[in-house]
C-alpha atoms as a PDB file:
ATOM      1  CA  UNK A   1     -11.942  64.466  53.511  1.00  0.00           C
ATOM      2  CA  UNK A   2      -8.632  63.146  54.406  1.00  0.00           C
ATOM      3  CA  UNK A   3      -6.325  65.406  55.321  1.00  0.00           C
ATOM      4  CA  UNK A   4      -2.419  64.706  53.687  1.00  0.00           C
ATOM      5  CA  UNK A   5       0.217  65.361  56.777  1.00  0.00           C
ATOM      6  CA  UNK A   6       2.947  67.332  54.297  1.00  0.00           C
ATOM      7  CA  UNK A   7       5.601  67.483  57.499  1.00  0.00           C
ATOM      8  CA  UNK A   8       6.935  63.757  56.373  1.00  0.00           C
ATOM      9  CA  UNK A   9       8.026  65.066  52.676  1.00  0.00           C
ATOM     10  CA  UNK A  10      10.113  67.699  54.906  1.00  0.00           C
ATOM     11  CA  UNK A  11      11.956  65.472  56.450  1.00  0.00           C
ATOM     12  CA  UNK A  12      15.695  64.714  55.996  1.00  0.00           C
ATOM     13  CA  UNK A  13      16.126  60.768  54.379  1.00  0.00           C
ATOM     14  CA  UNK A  14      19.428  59.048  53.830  1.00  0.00           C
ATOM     15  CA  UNK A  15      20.676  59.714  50.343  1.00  0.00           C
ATOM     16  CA  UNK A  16      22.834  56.887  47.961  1.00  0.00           C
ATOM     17  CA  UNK A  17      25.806  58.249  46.814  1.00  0.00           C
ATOM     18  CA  UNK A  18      27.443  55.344  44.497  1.00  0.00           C
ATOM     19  CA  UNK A  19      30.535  55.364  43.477  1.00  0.00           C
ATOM     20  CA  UNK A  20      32.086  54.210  40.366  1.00  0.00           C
ATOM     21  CA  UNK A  21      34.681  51.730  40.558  1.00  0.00           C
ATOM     22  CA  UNK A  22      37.568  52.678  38.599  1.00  0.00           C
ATOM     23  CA  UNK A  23      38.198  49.820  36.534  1.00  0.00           C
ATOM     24  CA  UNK A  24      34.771  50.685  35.642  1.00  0.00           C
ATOM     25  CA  UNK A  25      35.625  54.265  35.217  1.00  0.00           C
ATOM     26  CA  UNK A  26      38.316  53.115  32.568  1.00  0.00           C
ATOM     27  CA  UNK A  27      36.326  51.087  30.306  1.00  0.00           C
ATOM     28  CA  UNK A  28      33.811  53.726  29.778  1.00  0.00           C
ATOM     29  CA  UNK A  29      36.439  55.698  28.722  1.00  0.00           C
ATOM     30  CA  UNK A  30      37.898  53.824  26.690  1.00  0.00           C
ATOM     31  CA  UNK A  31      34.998  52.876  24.715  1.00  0.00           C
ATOM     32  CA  UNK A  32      34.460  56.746  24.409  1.00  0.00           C
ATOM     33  CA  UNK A  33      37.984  57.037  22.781  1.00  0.00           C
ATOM     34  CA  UNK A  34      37.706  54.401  20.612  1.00  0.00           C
ATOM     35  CA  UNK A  35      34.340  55.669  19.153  1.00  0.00           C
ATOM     36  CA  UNK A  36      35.841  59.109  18.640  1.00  0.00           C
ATOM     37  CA  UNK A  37      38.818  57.285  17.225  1.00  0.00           C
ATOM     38  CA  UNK A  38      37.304  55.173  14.751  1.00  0.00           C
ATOM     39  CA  UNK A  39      34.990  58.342  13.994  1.00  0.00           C
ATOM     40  CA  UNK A  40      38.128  60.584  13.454  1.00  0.00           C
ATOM     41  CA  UNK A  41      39.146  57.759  10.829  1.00  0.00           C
ATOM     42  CA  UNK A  42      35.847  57.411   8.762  1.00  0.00           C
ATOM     43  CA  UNK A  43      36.410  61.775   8.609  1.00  0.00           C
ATOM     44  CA  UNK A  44      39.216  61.556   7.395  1.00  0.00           C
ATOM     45  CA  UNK A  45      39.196  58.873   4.960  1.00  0.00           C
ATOM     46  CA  UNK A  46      35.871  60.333   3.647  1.00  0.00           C
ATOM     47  CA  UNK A  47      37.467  63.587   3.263  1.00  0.00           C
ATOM     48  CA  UNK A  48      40.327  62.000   1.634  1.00  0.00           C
ATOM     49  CA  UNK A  49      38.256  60.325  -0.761  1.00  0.00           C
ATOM     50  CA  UNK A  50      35.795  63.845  -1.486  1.00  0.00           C
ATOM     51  CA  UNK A  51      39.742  65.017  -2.672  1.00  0.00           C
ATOM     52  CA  UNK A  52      39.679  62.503  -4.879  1.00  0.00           C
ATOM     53  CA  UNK A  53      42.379  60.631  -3.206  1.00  0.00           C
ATOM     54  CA  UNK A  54      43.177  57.396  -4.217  1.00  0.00           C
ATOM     55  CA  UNK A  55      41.806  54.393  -1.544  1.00  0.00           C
ATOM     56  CA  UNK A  56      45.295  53.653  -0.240  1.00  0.00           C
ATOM     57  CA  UNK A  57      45.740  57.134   0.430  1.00  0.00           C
ATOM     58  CA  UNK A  58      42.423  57.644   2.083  1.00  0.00           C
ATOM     59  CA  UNK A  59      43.069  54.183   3.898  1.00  0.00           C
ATOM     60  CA  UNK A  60      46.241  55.580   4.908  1.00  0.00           C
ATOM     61  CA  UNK A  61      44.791  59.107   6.228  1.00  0.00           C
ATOM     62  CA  UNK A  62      42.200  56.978   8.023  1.00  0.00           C
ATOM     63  CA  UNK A  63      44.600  55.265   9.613  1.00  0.00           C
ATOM     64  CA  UNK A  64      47.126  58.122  10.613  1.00  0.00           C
ATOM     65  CA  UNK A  65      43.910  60.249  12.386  1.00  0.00           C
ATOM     66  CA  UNK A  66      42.792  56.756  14.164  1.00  0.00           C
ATOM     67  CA  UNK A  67      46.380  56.345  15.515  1.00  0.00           C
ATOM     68  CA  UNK A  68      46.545  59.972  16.622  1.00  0.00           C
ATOM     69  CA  UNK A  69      43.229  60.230  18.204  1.00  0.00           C
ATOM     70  CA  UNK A  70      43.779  57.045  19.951  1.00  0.00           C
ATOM     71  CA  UNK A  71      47.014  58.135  21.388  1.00  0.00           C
ATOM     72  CA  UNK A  72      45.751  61.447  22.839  1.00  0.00           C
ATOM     73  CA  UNK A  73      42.622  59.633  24.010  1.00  0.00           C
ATOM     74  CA  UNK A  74      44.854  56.801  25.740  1.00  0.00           C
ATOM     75  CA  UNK A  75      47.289  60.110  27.331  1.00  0.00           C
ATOM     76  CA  UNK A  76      44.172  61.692  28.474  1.00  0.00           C
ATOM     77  CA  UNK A  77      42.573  57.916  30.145  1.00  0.00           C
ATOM     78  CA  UNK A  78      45.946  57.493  31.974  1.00  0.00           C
ATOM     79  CA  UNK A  79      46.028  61.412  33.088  1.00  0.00           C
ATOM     80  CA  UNK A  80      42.783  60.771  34.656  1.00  0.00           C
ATOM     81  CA  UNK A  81      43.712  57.827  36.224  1.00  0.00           C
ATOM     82  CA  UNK A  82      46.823  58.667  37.962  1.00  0.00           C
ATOM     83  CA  UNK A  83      44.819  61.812  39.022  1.00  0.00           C
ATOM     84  CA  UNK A  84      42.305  59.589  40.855  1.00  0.00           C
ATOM     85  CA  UNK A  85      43.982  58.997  44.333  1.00  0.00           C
END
């Protein structure tokens, strides 16, 4: 019986630490914001609609909470970037 020499497991090894780029960083975000935008929208026109709004005014809900969640995600994307350096 062979018999397994556990002292190498104990051993310290080199670890990779990656690190994003930040143009990369960015466009992660950004898709994030613009999928909780565009779900913000489809919310809000559907709860327009359940109010029995007409279309226009749902359409034009929609597009009031897509504008505002956009803007807040764009203020929080360039807050993060000039907080990088």
């Amino acid at each position: 019986m062979e018999r397994i020499d556990e002292s190498d497991n104990l051993k310290p090894q080199a670890v990779l630490r990656v690190f994003p780029d930040r143009s990369a960083v960015v466009m992660i975000l950004l898709a994030i914001v613009l999928t909780l935008s565009l779900a913000a929208a489809i919310t809000a026109a559907a709860l327009a609609l359940w109010d029995n709004a007409t279309v226009p005014t749902a359409l034009t809900r929609a597009g009031i909470a897509f504008a505002g969640a956009l803007s807040l995600g764009i203020a929080f994307i360039a807050l993060v970037v000039s907080a990088w350096s």
